[in-house]
C-alpha atoms as a PDB file:
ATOM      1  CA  UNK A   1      21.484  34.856  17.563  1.00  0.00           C
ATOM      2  CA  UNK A   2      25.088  35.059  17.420  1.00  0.00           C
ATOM      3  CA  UNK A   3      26.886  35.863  14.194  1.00  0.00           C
ATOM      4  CA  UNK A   4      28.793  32.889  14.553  1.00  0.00           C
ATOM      5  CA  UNK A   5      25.061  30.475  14.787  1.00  0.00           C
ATOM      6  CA  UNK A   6      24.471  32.703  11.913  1.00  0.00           C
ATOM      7  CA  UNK A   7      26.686  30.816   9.709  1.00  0.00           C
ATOM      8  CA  UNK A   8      25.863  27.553  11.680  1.00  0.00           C
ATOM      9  CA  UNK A   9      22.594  27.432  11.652  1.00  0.00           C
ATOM     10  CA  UNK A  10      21.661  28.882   7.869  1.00  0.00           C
ATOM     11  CA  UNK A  11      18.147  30.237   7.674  1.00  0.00           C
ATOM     12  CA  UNK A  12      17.953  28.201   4.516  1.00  0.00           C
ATOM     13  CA  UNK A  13      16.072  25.066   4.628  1.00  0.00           C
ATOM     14  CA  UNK A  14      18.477  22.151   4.599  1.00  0.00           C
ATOM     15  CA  UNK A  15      17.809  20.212   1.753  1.00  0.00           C
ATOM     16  CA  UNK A  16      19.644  17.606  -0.972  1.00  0.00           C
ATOM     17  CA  UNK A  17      21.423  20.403  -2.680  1.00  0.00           C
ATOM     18  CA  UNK A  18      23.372  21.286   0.557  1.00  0.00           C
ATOM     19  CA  UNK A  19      25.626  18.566  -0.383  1.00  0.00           C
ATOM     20  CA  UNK A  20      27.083  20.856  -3.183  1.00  0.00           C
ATOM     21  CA  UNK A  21      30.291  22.398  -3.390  1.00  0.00           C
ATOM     22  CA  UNK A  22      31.784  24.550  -6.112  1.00  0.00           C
ATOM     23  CA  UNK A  23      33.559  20.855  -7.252  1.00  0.00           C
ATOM     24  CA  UNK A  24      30.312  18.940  -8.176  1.00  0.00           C
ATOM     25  CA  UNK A  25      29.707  17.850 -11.532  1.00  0.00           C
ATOM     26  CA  UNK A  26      27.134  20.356 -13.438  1.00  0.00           C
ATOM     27  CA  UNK A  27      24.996  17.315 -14.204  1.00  0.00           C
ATOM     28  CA  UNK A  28      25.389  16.217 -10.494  1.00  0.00           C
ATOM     29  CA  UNK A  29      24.513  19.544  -9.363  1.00  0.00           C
ATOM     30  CA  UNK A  30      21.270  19.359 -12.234  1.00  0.00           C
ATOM     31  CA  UNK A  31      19.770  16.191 -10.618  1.00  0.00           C
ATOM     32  CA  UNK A  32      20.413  17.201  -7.211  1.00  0.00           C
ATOM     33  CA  UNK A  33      17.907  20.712  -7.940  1.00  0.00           C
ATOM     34  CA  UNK A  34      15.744  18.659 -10.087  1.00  0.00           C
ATOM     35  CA  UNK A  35      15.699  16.249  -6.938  1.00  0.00           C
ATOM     36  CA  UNK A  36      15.134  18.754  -4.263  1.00  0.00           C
ATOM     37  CA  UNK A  37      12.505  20.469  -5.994  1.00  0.00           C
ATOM     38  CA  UNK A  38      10.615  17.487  -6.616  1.00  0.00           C
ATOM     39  CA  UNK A  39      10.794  16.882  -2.724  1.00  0.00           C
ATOM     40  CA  UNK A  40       9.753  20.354  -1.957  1.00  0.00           C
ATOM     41  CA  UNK A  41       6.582  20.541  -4.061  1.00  0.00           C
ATOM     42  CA  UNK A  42       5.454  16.347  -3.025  1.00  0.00           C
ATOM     43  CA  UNK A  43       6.028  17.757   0.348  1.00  0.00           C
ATOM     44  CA  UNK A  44       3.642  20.800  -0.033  1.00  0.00           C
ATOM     45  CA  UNK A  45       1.110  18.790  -1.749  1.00  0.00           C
ATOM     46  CA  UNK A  46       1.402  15.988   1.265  1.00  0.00           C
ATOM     47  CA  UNK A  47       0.376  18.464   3.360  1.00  0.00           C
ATOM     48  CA  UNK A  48      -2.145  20.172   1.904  1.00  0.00           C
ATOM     49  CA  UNK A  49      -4.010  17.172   1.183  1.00  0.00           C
ATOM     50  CA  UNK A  50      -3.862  15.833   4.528  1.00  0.00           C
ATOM     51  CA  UNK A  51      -4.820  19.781   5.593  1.00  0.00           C
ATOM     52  CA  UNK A  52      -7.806  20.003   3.141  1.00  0.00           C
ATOM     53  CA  UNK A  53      -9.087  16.698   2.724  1.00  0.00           C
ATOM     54  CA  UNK A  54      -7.150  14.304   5.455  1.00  0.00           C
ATOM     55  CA  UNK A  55      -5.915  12.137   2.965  1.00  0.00           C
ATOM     56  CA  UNK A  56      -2.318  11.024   2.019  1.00  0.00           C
ATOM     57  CA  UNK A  57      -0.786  11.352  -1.078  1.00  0.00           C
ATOM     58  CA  UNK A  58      -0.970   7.484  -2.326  1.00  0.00           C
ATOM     59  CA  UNK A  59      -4.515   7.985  -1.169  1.00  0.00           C
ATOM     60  CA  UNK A  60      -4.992  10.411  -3.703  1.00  0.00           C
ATOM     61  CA  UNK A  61      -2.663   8.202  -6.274  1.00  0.00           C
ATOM     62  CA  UNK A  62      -4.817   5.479  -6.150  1.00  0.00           C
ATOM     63  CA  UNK A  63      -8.202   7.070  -6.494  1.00  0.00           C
ATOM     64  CA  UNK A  64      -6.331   8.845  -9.788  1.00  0.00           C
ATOM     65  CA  UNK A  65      -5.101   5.799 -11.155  1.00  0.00           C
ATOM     66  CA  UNK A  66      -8.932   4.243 -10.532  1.00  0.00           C
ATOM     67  CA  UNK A  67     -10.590   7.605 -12.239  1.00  0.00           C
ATOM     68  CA  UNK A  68      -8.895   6.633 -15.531  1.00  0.00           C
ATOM     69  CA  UNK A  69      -9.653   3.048 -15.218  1.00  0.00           C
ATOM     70  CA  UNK A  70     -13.467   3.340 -14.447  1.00  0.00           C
ATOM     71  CA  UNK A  71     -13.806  -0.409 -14.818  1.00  0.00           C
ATOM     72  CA  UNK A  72     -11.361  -1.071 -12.547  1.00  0.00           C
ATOM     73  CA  UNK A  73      -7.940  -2.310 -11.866  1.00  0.00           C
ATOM     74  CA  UNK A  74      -6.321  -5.639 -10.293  1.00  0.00           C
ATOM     75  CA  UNK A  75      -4.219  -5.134  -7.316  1.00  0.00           C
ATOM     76  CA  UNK A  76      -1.385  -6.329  -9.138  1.00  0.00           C
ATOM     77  CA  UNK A  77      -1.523  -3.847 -12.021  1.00  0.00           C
ATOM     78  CA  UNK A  78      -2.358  -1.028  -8.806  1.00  0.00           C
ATOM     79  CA  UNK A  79       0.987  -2.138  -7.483  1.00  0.00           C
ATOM     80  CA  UNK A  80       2.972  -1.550 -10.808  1.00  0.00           C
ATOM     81  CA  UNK A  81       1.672   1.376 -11.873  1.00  0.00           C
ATOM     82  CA  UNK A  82       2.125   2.976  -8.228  1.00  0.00           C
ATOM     83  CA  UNK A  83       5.477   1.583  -7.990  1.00  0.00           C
ATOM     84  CA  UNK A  84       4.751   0.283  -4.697  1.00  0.00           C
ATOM     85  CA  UNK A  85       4.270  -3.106  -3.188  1.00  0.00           C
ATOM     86  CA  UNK A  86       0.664  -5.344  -3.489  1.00  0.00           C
ATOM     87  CA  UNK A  87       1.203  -5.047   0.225  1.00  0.00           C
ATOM     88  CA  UNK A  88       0.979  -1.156   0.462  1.00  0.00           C
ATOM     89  CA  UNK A  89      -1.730  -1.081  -2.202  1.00  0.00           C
ATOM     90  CA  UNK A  90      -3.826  -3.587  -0.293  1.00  0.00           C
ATOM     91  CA  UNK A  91      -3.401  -1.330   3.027  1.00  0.00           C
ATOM     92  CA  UNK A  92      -4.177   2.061   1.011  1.00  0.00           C
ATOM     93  CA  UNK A  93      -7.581   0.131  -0.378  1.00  0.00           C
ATOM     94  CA  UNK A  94      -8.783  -1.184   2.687  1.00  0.00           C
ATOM     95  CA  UNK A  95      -8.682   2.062   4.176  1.00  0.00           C
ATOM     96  CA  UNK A  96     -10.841   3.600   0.691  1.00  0.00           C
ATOM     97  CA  UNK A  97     -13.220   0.599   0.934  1.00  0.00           C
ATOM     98  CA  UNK A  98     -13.626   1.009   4.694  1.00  0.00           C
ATOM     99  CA  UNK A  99     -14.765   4.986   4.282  1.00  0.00           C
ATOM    100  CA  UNK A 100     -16.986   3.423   0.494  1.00  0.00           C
ATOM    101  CA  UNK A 101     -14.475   5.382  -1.443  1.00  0.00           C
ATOM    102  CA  UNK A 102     -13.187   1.706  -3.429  1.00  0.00           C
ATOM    103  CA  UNK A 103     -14.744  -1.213  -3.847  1.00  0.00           C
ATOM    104  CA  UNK A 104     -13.510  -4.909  -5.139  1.00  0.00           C
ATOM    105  CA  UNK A 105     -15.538  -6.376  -7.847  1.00  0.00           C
ATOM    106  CA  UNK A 106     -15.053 -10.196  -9.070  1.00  0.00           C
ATOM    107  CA  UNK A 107     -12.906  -9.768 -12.372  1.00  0.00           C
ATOM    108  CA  UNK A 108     -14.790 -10.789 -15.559  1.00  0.00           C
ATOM    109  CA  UNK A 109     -12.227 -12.619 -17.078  1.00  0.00           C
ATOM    110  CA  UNK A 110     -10.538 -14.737 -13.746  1.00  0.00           C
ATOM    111  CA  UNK A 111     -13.583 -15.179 -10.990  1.00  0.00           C
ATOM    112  CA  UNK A 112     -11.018 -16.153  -8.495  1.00  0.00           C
ATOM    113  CA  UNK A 113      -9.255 -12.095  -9.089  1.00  0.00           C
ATOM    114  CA  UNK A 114     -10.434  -8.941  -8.267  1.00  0.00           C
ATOM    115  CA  UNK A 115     -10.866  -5.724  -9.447  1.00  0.00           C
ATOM    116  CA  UNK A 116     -11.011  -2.136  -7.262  1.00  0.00           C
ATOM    117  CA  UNK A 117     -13.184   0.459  -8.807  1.00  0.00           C
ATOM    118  CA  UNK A 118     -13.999   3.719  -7.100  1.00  0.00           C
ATOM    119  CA  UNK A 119     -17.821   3.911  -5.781  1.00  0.00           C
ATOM    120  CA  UNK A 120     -19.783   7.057  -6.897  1.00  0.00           C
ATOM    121  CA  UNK A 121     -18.561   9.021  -3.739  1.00  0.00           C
ATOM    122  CA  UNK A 122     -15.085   7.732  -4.284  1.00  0.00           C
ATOM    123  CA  UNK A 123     -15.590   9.969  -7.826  1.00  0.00           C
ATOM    124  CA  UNK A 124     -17.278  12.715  -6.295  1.00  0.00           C
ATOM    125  CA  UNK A 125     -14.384  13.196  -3.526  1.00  0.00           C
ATOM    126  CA  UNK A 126     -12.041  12.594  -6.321  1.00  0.00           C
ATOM    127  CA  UNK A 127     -13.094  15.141  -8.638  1.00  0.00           C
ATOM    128  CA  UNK A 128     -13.600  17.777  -5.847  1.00  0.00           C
ATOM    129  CA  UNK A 129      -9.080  16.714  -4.438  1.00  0.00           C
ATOM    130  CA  UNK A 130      -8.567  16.423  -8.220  1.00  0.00           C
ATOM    131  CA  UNK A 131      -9.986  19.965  -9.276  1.00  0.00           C
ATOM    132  CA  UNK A 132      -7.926  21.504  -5.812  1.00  0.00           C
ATOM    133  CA  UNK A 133      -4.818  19.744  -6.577  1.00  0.00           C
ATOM    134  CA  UNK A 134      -4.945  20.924  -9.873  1.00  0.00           C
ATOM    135  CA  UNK A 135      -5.011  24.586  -8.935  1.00  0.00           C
ATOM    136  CA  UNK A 136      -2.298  23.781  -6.283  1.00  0.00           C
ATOM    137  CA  UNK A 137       0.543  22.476  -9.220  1.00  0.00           C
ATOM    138  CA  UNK A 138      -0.875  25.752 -11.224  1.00  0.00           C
ATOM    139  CA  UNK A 139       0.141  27.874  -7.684  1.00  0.00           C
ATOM    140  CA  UNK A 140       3.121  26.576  -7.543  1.00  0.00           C
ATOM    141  CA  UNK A 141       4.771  26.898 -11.015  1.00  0.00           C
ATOM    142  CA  UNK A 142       3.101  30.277 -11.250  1.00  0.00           C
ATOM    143  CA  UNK A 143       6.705  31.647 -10.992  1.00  0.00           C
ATOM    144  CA  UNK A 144       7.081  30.249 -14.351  1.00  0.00           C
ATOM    145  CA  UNK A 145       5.728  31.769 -17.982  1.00  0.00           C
ATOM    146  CA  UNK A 146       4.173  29.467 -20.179  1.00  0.00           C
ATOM    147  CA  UNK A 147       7.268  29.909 -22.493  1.00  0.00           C
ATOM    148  CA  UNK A 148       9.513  28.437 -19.536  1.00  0.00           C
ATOM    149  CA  UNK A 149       7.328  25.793 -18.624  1.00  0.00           C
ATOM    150  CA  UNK A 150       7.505  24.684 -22.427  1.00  0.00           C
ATOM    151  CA  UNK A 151      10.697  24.788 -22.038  1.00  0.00           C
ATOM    152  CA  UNK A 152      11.457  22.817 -19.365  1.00  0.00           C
ATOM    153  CA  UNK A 153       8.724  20.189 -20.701  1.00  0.00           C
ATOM    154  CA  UNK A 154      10.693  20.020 -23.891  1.00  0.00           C
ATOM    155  CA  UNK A 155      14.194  19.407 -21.879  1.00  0.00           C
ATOM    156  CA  UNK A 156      12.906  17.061 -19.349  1.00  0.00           C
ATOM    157  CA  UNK A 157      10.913  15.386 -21.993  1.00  0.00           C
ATOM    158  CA  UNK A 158      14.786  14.825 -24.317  1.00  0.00           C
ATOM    159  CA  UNK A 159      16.198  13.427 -20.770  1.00  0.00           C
ATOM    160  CA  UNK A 160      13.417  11.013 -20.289  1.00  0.00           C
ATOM    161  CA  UNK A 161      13.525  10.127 -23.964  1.00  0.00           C
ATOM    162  CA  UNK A 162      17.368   9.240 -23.693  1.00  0.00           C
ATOM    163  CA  UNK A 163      16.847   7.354 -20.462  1.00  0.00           C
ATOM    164  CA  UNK A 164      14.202   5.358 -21.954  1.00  0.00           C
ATOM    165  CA  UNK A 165      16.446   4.354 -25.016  1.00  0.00           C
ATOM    166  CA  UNK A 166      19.129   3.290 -22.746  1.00  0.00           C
ATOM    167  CA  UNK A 167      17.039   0.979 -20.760  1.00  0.00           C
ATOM    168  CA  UNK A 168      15.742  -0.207 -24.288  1.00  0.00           C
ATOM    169  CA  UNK A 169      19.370  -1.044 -25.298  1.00  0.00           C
ATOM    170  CA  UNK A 170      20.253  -2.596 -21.643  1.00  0.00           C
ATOM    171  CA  UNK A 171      17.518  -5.210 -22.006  1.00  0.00           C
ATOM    172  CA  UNK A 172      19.017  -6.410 -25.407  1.00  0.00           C
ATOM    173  CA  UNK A 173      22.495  -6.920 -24.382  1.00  0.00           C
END
């Protein structure tokens, strides 16, 4: 390679924080590495689930929102807590119930509802992705002390707290 593809074609990855320049805003420059590294680790996880287990990522979402809800959920309150549409949740459990990971049970309360509930081998492939995944996030903030990652906990937790007051004082105006 050329030196001038060199400095063309950076051996960097490209990624959300290429946008900088020495102008940016230090908050602006904040959310865009908060951003980017948020991509980067999804991204590794994405593809070592698919890798290990051939699952996707909302796959894996859904079974963990069902393994804390062992009665089940309604698709509804799936949708909301995933952030993603009924439509994408009834996909994602169609798939699950088709390999007897999920199943839909009549809801207690409203006959004409549903719930989903994971099936005994949707827990057992759960715990064995969960118990994997687990060691995966450890892998990849092992760069990190436990002092830092308190840290960063503690600061992430004050920006979350702020944002949450701010939406709490939009929705009273």
């Amino acid at each position: 390679m050329s030196e001038r593809d060199a400095t063309t074609y950076p051996t960097d990855p490209i990624d959300l924080e290429t946008r900088l320049t020495q102008d940016h805003h230090q908050s602006l420059k904040l959310w865009l590495r908060m951003l980017s590294t948020t991509v980067m680790i999804e991204n590794e996880i994405r593809n070592r689930l698919r890798s290990e287990f051939d699952t996707t990522l909302p796959r894996f979402d859904l079974m963990a929102q069902l393994e804390r809800h062992p009665d089940g959920l309604r698709m509804g309150e799936l949708s909301k807590r995933m952030m993603v549409t009924g439509g994408n949740i009834t996909g994602i459990t169609d798939q699950l119930e088709q390999e007897g990971l999920v199943m839909r049970v009549t809801d207690k309360q409203d006959r004409r509802a549903y719930s989903v509930k994971l099936t005994p081998a949707g827990r057992k492939a759960f715990k064995t992705m969960a118990s994997v995944h687990e060691a995966w996030i450890a892998e990849l903030f092992s760069g990190l002390d436990a002092e830092q990652k308190s840290q960063m906990i503690s600061l992430l937790s004050s920006v979350k707290s702020d944002l949450s007051a701010g939406n709490k004082q939009n929705e009273k105006e």
